[in-house]
N, C-alpha and C. Protein backbone atom coordinates (compact mmCIF):
# COMPACT_ATOMS: atom_id res chain seq x y z
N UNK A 1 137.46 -6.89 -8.93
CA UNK A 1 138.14 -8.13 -8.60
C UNK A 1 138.20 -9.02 -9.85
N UNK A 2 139.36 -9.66 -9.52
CA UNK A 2 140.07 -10.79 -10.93
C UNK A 2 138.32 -11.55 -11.21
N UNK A 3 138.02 -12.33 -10.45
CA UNK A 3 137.22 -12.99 -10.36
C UNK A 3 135.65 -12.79 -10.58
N UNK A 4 135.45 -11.53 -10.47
CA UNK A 4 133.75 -10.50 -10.69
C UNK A 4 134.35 -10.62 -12.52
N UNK A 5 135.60 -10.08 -12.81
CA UNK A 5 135.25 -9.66 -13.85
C UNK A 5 134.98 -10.70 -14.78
N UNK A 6 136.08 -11.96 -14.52
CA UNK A 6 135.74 -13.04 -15.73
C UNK A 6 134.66 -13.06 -16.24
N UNK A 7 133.95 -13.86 -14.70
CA UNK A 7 132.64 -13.90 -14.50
C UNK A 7 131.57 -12.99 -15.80
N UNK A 8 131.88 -11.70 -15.39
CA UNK A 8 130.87 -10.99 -16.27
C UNK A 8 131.67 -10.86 -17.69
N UNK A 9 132.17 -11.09 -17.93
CA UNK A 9 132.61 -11.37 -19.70
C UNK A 9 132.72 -12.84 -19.97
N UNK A 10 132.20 -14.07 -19.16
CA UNK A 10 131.81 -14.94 -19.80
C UNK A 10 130.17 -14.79 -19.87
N UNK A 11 130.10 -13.80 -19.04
CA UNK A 11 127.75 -14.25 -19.13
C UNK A 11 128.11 -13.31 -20.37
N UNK A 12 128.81 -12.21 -20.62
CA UNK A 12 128.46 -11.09 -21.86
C UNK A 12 129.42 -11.61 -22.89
N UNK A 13 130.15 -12.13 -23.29
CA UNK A 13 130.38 -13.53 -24.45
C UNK A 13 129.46 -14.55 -24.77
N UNK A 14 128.93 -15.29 -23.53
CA UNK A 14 127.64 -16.25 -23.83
C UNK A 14 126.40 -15.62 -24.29
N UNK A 15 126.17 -14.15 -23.72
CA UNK A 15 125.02 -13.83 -24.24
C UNK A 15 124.86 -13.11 -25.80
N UNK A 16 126.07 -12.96 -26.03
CA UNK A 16 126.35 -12.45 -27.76
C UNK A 16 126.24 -13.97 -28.23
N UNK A 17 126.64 -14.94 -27.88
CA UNK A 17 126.80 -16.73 -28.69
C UNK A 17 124.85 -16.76 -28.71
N UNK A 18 124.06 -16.20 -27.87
CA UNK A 18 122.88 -16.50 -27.70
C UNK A 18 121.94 -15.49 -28.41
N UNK A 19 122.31 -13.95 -28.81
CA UNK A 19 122.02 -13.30 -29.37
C UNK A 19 121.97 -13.37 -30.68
N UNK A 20 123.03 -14.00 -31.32
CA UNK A 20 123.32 -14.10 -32.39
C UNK A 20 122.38 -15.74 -32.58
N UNK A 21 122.18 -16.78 -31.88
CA UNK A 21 121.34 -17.58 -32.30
C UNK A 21 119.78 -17.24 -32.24
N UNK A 22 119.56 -15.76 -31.54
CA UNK A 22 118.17 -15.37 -31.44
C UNK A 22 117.61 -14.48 -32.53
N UNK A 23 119.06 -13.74 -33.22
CA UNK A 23 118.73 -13.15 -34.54
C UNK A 23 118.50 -14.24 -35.88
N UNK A 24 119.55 -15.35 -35.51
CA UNK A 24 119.28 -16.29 -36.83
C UNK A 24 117.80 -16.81 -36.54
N UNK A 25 117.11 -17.22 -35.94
CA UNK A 25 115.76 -17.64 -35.41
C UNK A 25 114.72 -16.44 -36.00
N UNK A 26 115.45 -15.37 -35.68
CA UNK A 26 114.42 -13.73 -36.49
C UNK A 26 114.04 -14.77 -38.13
N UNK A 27 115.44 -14.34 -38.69
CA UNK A 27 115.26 -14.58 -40.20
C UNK A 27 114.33 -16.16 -40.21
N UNK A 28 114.05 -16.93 -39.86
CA UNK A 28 113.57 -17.86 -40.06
C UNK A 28 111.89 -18.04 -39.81
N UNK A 29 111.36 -16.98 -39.81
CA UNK A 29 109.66 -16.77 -39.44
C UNK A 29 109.29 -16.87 -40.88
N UNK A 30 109.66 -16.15 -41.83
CA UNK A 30 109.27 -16.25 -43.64
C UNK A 30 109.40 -17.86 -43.93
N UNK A 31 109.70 -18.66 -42.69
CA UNK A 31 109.90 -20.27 -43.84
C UNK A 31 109.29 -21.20 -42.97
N UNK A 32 108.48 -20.76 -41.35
CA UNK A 32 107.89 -22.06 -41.20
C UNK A 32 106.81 -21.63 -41.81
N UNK A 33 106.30 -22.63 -41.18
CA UNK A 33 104.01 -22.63 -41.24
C UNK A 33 103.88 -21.90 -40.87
N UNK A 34 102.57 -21.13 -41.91
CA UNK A 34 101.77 -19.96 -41.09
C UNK A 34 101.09 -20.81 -39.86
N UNK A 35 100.98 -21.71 -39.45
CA UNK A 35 100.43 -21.92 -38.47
C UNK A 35 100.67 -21.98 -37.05
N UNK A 36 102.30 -21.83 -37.25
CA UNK A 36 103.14 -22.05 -36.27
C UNK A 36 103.65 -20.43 -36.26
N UNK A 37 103.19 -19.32 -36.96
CA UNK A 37 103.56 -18.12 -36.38
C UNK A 37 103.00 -17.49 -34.87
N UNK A 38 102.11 -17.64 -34.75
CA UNK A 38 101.37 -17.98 -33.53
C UNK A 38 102.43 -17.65 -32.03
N UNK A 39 102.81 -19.02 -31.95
CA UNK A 39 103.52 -19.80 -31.43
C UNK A 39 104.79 -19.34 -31.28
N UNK A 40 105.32 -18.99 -32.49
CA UNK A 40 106.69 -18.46 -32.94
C UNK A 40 106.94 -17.09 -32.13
N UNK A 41 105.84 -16.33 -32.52
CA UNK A 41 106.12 -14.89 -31.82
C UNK A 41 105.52 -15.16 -30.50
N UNK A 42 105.26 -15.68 -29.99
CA UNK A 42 104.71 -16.28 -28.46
C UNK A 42 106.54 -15.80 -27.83
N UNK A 43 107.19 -17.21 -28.54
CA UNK A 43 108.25 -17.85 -28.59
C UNK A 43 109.80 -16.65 -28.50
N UNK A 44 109.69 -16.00 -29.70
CA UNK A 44 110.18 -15.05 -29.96
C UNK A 44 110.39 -14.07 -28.61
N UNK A 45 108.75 -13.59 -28.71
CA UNK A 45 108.67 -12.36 -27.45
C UNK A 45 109.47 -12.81 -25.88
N UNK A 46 109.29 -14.02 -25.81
CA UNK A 46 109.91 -14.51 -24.92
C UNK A 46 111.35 -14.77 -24.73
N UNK A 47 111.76 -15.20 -25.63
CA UNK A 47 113.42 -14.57 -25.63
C UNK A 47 113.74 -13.39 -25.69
N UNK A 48 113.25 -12.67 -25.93
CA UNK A 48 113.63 -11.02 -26.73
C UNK A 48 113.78 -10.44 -24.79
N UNK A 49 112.11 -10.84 -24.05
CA UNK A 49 112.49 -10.51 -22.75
C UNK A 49 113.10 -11.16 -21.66
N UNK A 50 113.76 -12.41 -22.41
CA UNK A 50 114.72 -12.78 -21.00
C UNK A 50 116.00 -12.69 -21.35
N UNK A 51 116.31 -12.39 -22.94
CA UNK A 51 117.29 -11.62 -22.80
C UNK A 51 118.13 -10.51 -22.49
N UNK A 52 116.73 -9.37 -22.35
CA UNK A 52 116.50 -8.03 -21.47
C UNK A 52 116.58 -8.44 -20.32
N UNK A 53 116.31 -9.28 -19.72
CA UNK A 53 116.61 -10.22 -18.38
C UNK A 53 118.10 -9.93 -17.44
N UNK A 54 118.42 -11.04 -18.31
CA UNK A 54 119.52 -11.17 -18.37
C UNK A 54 120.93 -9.74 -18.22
N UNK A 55 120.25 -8.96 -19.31
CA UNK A 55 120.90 -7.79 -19.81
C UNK A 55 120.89 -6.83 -18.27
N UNK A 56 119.61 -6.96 -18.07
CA UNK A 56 119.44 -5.95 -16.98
C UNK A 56 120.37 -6.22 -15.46
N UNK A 57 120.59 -7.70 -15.23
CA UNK A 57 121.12 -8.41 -14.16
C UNK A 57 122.87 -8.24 -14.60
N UNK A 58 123.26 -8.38 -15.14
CA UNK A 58 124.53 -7.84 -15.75
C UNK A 58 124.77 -6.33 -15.66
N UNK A 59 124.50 -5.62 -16.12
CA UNK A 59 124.19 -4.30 -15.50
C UNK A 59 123.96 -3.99 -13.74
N UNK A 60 123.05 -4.57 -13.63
CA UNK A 60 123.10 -4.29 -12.40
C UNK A 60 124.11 -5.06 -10.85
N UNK A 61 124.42 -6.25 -11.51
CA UNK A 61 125.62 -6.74 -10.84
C UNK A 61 127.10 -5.92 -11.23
N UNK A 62 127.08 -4.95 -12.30
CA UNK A 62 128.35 -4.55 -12.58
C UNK A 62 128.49 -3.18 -11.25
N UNK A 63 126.91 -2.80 -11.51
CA UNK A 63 126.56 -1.05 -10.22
C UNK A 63 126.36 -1.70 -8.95
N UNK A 64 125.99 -2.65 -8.41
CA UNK A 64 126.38 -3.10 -7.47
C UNK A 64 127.71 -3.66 -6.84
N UNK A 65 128.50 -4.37 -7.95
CA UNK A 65 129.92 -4.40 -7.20
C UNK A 65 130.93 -3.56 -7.44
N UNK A 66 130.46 -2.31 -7.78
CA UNK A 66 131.25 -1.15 -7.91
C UNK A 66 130.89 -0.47 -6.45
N UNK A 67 129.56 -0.05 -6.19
CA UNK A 67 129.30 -0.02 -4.58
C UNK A 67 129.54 -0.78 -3.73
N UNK A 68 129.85 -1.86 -3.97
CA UNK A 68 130.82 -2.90 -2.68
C UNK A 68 131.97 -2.43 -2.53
N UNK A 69 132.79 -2.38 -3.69
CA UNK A 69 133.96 -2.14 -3.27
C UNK A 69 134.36 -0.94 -3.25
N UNK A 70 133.66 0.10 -3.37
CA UNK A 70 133.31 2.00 -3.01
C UNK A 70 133.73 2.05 -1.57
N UNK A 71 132.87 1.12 -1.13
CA UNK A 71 133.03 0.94 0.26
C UNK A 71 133.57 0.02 0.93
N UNK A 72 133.83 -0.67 0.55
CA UNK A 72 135.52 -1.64 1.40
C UNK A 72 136.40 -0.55 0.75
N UNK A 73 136.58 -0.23 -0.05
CA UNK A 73 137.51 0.74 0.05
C UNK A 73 137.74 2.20 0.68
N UNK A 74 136.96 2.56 0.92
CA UNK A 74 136.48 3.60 1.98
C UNK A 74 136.79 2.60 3.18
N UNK A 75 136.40 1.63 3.83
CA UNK A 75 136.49 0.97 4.97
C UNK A 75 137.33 1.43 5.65
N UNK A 76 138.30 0.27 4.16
CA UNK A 76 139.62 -0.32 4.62
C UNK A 76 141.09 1.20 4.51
N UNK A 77 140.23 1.91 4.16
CA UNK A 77 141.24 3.31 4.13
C UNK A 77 140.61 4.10 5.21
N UNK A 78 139.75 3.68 5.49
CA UNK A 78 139.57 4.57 7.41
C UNK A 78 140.42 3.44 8.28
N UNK A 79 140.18 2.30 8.04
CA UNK A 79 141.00 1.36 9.26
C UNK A 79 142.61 2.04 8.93
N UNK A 80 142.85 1.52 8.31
CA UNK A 80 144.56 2.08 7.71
C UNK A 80 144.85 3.16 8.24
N UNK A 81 143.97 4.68 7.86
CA UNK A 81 144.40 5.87 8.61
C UNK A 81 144.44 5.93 10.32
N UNK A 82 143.06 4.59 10.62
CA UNK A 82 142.86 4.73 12.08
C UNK A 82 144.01 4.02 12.71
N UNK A 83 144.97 3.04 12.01
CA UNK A 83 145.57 2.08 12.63
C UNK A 83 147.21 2.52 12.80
N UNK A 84 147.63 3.41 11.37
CA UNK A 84 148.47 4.42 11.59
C UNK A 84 147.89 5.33 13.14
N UNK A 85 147.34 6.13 12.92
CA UNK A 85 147.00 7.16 14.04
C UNK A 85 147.66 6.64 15.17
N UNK A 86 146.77 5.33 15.80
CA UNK A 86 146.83 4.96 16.71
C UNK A 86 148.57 4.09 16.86
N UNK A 87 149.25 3.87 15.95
CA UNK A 87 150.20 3.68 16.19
C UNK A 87 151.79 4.99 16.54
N UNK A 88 151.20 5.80 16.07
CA UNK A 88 151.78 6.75 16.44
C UNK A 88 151.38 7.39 17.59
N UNK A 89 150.29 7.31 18.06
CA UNK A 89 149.98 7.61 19.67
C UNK A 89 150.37 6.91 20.41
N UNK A 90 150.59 5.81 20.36
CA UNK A 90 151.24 5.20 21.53
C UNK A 90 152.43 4.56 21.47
N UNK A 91 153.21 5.16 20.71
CA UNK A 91 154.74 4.56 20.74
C UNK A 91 155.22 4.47 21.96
């Protein structure tokens, strides 16, 4: 659907705009305080897995509304065959 897909190529556009601010953040560990590395890779690890997060929910909303509409389409092509049938039985 028009509407599933935007959807998932604006979260997978936003999440490259966010990827790319999580790699510039990489290069920048050589220039704070050692004291704040700590913290940093605390920091770090934590984006790294909610962007796997993220990643994974995208993925899995793409295999899930491919099985929705597997089956509305299966449904709606048994109603159709059933609705033909039955219109030809009882002319």
């Amino acid at each position: 659907m028009p509407a599933q897909n935007t959807y998932i190529k604006k979260l997978e556009t936003e999440l490259k705009k966010l990827d790319k601010q999580i790699e510039a953040l990489k290069k920048k560990k050589s220039k704070i305080d050692k004291s704040l590395h700590s913290k940093y890779n605390t920091t770090m690890g934590t984006l790294v897995k909610k962007k796997a997060e993220v990643k994974k929910h995208i993925k899995d909303g793409k295999a899930a509304w491919r099985a929705i509409t597997k089956g509305v389409d299966a449904a709606w092509k048994s109603l159709k065959t059933s609705v033909q049938k039955a219109r030809k039985e009882f002319k």
